[in-house]
N, C-alpha and C. Protein backbone atom coordinates (compact mmCIF):
# COMPACT_ATOMS: atom_id res chain seq x y z
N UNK A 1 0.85 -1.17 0.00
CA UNK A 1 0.00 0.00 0.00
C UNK A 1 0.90 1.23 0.00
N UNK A 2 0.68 2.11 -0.89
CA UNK A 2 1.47 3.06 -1.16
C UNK A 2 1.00 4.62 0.05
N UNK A 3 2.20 5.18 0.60
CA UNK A 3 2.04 6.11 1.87
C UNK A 3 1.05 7.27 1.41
N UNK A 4 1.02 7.73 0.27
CA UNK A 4 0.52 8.58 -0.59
C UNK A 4 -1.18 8.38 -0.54
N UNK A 5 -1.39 6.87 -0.90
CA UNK A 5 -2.49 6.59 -0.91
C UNK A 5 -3.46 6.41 0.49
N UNK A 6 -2.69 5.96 1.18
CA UNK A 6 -2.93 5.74 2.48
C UNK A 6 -4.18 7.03 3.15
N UNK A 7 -3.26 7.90 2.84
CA UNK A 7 -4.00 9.18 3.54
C UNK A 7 -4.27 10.39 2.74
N UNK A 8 -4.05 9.75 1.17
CA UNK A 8 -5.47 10.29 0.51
C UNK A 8 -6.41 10.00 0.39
N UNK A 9 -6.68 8.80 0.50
CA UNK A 9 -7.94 7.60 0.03
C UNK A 9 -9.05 7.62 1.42
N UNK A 10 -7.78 8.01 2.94
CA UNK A 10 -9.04 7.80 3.94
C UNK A 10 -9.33 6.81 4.07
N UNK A 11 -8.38 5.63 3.79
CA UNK A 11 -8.91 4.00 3.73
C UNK A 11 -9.58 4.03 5.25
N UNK A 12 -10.19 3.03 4.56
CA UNK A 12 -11.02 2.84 6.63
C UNK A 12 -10.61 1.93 6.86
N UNK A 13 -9.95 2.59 8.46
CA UNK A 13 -9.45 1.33 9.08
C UNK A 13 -10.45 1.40 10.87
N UNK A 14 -9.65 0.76 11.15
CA UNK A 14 -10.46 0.40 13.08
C UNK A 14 -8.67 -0.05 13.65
N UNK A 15 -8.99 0.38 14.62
CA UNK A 15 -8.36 -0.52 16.03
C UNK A 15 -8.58 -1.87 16.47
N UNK A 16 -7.01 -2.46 16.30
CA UNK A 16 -7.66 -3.79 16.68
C UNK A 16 -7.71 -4.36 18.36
N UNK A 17 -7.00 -3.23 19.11
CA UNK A 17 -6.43 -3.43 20.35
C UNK A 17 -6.26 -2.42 20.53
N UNK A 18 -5.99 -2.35 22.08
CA UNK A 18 -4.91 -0.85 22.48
C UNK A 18 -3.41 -1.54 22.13
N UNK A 19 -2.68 -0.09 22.13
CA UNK A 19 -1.68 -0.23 21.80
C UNK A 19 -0.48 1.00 22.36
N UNK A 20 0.31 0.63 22.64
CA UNK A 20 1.30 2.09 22.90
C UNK A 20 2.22 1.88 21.53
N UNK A 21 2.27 3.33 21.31
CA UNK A 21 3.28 3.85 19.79
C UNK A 21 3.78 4.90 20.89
N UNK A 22 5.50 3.90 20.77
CA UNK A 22 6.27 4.66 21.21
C UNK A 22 7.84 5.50 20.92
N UNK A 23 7.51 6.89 20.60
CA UNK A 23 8.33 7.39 20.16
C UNK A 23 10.00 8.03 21.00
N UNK A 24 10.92 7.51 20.65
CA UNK A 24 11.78 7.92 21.16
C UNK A 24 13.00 8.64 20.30
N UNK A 25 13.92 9.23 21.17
CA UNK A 25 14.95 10.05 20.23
C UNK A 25 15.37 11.81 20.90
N UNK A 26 16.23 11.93 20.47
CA UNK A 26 16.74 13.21 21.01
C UNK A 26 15.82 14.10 20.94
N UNK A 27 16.12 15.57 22.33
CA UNK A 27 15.49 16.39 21.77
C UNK A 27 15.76 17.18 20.50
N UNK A 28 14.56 17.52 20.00
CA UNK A 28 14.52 18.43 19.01
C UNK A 28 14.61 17.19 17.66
N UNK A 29 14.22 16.07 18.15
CA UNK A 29 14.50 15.17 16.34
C UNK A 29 13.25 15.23 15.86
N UNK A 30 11.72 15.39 16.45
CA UNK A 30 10.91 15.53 15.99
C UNK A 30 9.71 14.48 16.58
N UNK A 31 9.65 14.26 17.76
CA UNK A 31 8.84 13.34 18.27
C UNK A 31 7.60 13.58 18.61
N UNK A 32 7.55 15.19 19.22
CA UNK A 32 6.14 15.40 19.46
C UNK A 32 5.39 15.93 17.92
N UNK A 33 6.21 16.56 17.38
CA UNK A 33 5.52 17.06 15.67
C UNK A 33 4.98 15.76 15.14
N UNK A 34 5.74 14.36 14.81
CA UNK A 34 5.37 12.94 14.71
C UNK A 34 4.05 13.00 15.63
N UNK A 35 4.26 13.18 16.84
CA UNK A 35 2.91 12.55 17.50
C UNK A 35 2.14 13.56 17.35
N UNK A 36 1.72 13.89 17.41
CA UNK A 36 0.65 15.34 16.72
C UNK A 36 -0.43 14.85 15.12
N UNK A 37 1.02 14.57 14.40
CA UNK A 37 0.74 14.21 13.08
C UNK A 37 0.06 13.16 13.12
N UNK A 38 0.57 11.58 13.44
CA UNK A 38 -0.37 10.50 14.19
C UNK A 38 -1.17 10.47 14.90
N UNK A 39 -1.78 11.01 15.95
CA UNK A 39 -2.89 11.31 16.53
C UNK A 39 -4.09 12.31 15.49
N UNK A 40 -3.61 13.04 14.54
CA UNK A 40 -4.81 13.59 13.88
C UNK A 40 -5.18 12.33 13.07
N UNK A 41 -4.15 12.29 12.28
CA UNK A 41 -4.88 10.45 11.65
C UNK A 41 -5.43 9.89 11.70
N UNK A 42 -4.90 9.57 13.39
CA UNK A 42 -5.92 8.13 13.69
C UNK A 42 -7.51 9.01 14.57
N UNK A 43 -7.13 9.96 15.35
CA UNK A 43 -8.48 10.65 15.38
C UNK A 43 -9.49 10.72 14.13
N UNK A 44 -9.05 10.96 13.34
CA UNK A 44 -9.65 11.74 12.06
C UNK A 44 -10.07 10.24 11.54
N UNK A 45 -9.55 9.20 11.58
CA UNK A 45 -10.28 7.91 11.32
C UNK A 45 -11.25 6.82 12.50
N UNK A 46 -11.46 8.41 13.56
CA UNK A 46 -12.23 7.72 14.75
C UNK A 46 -11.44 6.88 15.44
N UNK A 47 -10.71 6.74 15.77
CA UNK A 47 -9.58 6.11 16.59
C UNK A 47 -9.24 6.80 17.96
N UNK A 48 -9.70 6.13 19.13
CA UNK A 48 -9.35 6.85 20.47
C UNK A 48 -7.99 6.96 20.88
N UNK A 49 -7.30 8.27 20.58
CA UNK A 49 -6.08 8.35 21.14
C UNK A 49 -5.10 9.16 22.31
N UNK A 50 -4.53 8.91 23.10
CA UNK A 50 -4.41 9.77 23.87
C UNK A 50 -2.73 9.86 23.91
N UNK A 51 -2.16 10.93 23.65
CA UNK A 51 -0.55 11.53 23.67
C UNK A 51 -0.16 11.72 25.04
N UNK A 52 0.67 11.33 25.44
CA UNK A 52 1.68 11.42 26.44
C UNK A 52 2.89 12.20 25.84
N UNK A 53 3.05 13.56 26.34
CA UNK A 53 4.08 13.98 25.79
C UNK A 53 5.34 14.43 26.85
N UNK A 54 6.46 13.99 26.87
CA UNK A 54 7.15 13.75 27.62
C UNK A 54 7.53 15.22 28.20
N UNK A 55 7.57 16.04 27.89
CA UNK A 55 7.51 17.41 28.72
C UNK A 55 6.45 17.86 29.50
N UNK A 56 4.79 17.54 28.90
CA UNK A 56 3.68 17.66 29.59
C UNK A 56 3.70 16.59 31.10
N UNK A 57 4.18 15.49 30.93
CA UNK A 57 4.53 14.54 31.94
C UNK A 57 4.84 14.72 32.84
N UNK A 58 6.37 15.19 32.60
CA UNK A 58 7.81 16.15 33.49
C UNK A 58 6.66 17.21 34.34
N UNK A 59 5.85 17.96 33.99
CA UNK A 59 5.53 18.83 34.64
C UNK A 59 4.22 18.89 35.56
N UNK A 60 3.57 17.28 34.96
CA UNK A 60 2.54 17.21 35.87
C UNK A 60 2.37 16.14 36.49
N UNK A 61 3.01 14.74 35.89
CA UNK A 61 3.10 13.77 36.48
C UNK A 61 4.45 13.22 37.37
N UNK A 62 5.42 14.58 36.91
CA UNK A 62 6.78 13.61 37.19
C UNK A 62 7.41 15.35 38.05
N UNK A 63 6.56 16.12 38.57
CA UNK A 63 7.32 16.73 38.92
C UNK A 63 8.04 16.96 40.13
N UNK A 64 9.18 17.80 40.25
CA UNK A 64 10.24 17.42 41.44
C UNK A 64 11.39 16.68 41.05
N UNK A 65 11.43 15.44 39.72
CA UNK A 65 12.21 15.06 39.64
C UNK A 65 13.14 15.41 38.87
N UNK A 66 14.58 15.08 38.66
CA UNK A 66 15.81 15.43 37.98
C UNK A 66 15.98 14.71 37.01
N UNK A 67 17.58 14.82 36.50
CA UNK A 67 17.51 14.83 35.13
C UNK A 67 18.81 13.00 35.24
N UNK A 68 18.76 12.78 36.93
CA UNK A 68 19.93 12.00 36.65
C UNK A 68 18.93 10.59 36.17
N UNK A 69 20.12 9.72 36.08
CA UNK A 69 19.48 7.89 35.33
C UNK A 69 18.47 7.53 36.48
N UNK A 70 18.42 7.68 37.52
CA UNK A 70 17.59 7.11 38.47
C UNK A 70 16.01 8.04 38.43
N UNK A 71 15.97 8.94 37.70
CA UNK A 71 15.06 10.08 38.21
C UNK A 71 13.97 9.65 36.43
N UNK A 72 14.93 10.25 35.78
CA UNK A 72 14.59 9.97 34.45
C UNK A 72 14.04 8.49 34.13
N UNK A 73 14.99 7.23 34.79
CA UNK A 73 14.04 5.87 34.85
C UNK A 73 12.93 5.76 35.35
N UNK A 74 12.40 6.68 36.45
CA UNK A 74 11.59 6.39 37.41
C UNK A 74 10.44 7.34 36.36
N UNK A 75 10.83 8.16 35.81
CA UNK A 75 9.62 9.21 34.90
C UNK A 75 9.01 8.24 33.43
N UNK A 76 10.03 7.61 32.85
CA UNK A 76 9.50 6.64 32.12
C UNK A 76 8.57 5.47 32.33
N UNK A 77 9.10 4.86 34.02
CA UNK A 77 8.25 4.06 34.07
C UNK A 77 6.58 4.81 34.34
N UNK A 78 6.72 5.90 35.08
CA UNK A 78 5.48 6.47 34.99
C UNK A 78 4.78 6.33 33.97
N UNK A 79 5.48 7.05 32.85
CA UNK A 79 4.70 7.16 31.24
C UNK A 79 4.27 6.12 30.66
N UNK A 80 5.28 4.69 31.05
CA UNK A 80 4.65 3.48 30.80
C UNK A 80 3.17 2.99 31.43
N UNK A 81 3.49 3.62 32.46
CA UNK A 81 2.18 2.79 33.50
C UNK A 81 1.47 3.05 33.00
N UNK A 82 0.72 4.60 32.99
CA UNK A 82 0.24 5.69 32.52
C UNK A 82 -0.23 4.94 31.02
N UNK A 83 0.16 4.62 29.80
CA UNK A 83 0.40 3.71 29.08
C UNK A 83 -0.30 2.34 29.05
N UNK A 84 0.10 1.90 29.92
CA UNK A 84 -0.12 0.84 29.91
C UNK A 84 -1.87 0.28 30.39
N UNK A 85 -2.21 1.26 30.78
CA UNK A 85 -3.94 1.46 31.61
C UNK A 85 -4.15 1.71 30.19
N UNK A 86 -3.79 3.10 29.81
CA UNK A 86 -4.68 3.22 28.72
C UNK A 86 -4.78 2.10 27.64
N UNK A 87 -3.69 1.85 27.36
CA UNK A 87 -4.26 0.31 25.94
C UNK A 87 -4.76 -0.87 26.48
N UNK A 88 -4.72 -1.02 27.52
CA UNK A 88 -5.40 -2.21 28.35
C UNK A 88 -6.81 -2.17 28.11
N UNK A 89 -7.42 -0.73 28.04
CA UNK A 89 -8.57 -0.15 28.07
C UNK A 89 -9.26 -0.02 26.52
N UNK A 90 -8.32 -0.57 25.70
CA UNK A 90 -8.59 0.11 24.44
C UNK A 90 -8.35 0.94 23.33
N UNK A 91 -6.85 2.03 24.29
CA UNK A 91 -6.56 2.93 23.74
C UNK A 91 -5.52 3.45 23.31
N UNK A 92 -5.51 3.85 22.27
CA UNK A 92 -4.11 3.88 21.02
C UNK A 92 -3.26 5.14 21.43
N UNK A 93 -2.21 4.66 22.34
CA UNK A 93 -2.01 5.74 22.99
C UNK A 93 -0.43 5.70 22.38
N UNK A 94 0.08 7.51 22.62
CA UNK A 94 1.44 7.75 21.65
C UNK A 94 2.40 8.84 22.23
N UNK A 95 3.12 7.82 23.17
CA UNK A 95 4.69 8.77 23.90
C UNK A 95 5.30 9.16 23.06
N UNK A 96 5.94 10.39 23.43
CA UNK A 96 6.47 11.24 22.69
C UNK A 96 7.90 11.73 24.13
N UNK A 97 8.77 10.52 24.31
CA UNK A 97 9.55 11.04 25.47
C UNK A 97 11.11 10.52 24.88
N UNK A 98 12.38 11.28 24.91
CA UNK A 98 13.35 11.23 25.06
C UNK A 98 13.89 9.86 25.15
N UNK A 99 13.35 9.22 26.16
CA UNK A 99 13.55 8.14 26.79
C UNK A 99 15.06 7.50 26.75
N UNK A 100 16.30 7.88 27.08
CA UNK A 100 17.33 7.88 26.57
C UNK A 100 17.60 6.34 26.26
N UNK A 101 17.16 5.17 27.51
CA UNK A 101 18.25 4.37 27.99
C UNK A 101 17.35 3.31 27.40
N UNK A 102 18.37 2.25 26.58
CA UNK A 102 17.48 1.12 26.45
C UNK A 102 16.91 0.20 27.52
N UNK A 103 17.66 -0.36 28.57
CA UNK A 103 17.04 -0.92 29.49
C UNK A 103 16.16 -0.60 30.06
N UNK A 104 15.66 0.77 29.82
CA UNK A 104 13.93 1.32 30.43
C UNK A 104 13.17 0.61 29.52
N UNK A 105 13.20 1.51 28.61
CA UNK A 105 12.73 1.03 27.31
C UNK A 105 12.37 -0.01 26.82
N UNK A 106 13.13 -1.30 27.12
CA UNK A 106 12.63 -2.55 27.07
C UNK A 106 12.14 -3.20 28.65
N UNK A 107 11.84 -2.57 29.40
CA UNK A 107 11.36 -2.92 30.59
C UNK A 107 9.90 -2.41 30.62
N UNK A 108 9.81 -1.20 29.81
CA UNK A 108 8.32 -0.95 30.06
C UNK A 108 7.74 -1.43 28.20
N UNK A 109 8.40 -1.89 28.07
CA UNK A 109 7.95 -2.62 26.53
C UNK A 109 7.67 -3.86 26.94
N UNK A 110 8.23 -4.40 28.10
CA UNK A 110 7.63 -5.88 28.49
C UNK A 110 6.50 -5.70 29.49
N UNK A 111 6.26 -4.42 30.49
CA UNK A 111 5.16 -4.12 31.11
C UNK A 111 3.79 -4.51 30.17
N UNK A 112 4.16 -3.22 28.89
CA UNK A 112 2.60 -2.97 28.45
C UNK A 112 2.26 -4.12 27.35
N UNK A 113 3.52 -4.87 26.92
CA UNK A 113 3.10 -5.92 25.82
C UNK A 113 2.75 -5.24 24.60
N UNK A 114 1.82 -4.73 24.28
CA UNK A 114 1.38 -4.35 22.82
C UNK A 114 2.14 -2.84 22.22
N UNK A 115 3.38 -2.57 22.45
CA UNK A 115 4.60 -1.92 22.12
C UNK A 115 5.10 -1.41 20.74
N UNK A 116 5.11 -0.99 20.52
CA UNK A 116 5.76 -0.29 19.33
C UNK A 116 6.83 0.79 19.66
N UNK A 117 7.82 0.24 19.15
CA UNK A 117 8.56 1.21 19.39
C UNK A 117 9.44 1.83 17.95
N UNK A 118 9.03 3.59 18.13
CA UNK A 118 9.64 4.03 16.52
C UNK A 118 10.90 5.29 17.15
N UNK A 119 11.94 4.87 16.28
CA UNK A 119 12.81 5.65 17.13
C UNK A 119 12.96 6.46 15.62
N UNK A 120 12.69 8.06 16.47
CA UNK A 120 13.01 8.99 15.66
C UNK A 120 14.02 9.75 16.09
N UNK A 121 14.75 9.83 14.93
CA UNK A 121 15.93 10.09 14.53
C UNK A 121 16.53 11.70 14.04
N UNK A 122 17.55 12.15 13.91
CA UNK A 122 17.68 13.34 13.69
C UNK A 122 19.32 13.21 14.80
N UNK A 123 20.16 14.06 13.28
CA UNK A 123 21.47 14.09 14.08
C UNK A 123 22.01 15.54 15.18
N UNK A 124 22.70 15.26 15.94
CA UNK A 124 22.67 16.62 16.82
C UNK A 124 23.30 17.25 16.25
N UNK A 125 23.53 17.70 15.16
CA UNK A 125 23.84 18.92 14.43
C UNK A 125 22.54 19.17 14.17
N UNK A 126 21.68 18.32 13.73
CA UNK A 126 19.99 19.20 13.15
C UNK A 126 19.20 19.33 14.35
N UNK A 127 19.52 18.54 15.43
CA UNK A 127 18.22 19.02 17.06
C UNK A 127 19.28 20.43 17.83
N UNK A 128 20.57 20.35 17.22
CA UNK A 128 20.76 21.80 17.79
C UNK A 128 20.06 22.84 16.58
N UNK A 129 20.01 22.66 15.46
CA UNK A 129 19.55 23.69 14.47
C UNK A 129 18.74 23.93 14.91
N UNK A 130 17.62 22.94 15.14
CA UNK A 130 16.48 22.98 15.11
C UNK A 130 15.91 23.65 16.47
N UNK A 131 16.72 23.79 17.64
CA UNK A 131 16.47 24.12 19.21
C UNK A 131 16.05 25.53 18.88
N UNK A 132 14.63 25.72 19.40
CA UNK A 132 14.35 27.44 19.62
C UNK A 132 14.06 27.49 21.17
N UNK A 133 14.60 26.91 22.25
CA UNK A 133 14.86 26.93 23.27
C UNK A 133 16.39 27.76 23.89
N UNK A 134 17.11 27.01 23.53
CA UNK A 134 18.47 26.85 23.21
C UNK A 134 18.83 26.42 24.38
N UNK A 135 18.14 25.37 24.46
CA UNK A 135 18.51 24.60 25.23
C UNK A 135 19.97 23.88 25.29
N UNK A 136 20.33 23.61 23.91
CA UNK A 136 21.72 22.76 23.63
C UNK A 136 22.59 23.64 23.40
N UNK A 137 22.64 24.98 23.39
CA UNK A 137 23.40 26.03 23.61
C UNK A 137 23.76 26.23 25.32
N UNK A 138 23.07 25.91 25.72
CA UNK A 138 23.14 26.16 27.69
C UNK A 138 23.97 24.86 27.66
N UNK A 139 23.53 23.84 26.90
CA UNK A 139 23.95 22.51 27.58
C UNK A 139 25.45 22.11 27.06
N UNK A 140 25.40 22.82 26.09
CA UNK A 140 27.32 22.52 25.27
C UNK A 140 28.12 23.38 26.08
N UNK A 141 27.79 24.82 26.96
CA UNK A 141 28.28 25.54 27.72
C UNK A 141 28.36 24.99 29.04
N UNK A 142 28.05 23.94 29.67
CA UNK A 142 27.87 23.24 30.83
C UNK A 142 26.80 24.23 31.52
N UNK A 143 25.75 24.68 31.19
CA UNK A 143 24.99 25.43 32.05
C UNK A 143 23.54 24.56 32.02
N UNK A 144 23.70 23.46 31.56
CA UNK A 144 22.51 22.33 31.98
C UNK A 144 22.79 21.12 31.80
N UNK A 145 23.53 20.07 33.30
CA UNK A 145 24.39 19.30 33.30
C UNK A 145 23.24 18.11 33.47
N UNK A 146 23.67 17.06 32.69
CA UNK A 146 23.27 15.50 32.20
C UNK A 146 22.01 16.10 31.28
N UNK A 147 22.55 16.23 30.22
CA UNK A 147 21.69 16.70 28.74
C UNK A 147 21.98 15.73 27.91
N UNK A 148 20.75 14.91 27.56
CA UNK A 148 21.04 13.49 26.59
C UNK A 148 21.41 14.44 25.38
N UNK A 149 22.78 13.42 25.18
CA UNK A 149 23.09 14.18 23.58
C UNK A 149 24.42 14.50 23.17
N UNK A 150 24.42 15.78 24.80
CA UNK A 150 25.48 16.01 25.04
C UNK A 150 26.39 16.08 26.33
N UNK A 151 25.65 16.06 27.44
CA UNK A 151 26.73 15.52 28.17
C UNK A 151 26.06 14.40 29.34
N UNK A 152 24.99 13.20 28.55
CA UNK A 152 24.49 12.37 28.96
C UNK A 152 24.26 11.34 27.74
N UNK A 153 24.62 10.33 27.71
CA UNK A 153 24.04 9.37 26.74
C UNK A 153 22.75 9.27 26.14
N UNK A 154 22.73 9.37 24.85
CA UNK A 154 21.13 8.71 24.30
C UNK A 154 21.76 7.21 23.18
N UNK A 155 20.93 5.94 23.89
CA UNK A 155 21.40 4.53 23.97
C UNK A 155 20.30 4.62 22.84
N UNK A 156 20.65 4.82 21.46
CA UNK A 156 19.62 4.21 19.90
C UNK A 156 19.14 2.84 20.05
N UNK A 157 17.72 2.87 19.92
CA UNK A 157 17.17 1.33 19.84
C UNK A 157 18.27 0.44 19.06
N UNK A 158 18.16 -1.09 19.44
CA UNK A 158 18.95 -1.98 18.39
C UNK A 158 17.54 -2.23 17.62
N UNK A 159 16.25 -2.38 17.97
CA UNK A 159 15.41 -3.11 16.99
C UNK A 159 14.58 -2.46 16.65
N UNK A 160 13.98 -1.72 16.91
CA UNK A 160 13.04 -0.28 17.18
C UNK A 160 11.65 -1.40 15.76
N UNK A 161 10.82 -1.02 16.16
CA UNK A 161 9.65 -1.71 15.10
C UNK A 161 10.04 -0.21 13.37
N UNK A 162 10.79 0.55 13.93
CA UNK A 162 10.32 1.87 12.61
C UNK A 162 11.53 2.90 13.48
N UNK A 163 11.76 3.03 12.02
CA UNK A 163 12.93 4.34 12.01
C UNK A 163 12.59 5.60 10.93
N UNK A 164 12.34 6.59 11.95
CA UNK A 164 12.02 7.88 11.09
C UNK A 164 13.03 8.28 10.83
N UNK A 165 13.37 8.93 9.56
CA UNK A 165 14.78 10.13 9.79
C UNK A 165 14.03 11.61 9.28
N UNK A 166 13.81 12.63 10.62
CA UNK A 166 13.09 12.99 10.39
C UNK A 166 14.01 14.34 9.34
N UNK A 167 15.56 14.02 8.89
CA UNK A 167 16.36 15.35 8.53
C UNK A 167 15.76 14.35 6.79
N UNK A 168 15.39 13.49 6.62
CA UNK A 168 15.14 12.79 5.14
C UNK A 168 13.60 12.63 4.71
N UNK A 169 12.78 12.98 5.60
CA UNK A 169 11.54 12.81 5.44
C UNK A 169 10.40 13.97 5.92
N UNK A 170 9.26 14.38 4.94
CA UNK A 170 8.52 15.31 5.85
C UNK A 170 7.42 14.18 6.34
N UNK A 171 6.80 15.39 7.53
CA UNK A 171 5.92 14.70 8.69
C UNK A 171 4.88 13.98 8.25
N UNK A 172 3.76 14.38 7.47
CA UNK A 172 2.91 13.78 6.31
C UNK A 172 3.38 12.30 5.76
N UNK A 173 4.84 12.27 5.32
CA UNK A 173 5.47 10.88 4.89
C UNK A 173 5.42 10.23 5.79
N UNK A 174 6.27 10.76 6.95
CA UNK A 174 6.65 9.78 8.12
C UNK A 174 5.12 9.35 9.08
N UNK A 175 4.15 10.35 9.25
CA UNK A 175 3.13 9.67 10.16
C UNK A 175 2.53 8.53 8.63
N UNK A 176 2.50 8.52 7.83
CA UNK A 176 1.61 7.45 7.24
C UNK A 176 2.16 5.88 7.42
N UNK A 177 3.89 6.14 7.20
CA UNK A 177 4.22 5.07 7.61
C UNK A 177 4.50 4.44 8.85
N UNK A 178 3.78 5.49 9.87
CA UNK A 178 3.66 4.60 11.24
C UNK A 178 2.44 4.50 11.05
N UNK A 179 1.45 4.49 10.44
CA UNK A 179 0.10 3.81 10.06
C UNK A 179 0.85 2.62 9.42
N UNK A 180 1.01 2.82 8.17
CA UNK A 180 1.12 1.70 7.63
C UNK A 180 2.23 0.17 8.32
N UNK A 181 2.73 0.64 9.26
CA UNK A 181 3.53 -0.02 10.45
C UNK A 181 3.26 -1.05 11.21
N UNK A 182 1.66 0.19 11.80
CA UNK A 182 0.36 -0.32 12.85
C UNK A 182 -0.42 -1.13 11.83
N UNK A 183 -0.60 -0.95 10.83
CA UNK A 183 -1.39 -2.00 10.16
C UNK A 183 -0.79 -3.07 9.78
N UNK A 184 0.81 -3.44 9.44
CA UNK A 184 1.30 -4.40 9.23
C UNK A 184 1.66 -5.24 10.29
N UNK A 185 1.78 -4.89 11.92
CA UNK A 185 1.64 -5.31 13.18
C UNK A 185 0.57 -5.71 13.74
N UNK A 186 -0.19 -5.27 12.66
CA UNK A 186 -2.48 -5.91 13.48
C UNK A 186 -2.55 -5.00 14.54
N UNK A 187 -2.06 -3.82 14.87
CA UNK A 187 -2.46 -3.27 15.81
C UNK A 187 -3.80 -2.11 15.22
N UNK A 188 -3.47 -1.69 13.96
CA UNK A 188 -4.79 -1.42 12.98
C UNK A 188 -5.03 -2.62 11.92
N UNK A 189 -6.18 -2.15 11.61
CA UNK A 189 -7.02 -3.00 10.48
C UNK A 189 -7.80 -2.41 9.64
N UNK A 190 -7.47 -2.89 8.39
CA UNK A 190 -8.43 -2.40 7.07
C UNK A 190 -9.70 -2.62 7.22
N UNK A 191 -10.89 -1.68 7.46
CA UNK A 191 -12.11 -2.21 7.56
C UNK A 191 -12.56 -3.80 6.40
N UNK A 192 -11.60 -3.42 5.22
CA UNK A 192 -11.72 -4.75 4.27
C UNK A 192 -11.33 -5.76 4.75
N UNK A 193 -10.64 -6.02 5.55
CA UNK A 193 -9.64 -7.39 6.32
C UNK A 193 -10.80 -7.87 7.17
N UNK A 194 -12.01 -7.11 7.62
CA UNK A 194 -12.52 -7.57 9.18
C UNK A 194 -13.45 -8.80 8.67
């Protein structure tokens, strides 16, 4: 099925399950723009979805905590849990968190079971371009210490279900083929398949 067609045609699809679509990757590679883009989609094809976005999290579910490996593990597993209710329930839900370290990552991928994980991509020459924070300007200056990227590790999936590159692809391209992803995983379905 061609990406083009996908989301001109409006094919009808359904949910076959809940599911977590989970996006990971540096800041500034493009994870919440991705989840934005995927959630109108699957809204727009009646699909219950709910975004977890890893800064909205930080500030309401995870706040108080820091930026070290113990603080940051403990905020993921939140987002998992968090996660993990919702697709239990039904619902096609889509993190949008940093998530640096693989061993989280595959710990709350064995929590929620129905997992996807799409690691989006983008090199830190383009998430500093791209920073209108400047955030990675404070953080190359040591004025914001354990910054995945640059002076904290970000551990790249080895298997990731989908690899965006979001410096090779626009957003339109890349959310169809995490549809077309979810549909080749049975986590969506062609109303024609049912």
């Amino acid at each position: 099925m061609a990406h083009a067609d996908l989301l001109g045609s409006r094919e009808r699809i359904t949910q076959a399950r809940g599911f977590t679509l989970w996006f990971t990757g540096l800041s500034g590679a493009g994870k919440s723009t991705l989840a934005t883009a995927v959630s109108a989609e699957l809204r727009g094809r009646g699909i219950s979805v709910e975004v977890l976005d890893g800064d909205e999290v930080r500030q309401n579910l995870s706040k108080g905590l820091g930026f070290s490996r113990e603080d940051r593990d403990t905020n993921i597993r939140r987002i998992g849990y968090v996660a993990k209710l919702l697709a239990r329930n039904g619902v096609a839900v889509i993190t949008a968190a940093i998530s640096p370290y693989r061993a989280i990552r595959d710990e709350v991928r064995e929590e929620i079971g129905a997992f996807v994980e799409v690691y989006v991509k983008a090199s830190l020459d383009e998430c500093i371009r791209r920073d209108t924070k400047g955030l990675y300007a404070r953080a190359l200056v040591g004025e914001i210490p354990q910054f995945t990227g640059v002076s904290d590790p970000y551990e790249e999936p080895l298997a990731a279900e989908l690899v965006i590159d979001t410096e090779r692809e626009e957003v339109a391209d890349s959310a169809s083929r995490v549809v077309d992803r979810l549909l080749e995983l049975g986590h969506l379905r062609s109303l024609g398949d049912a």
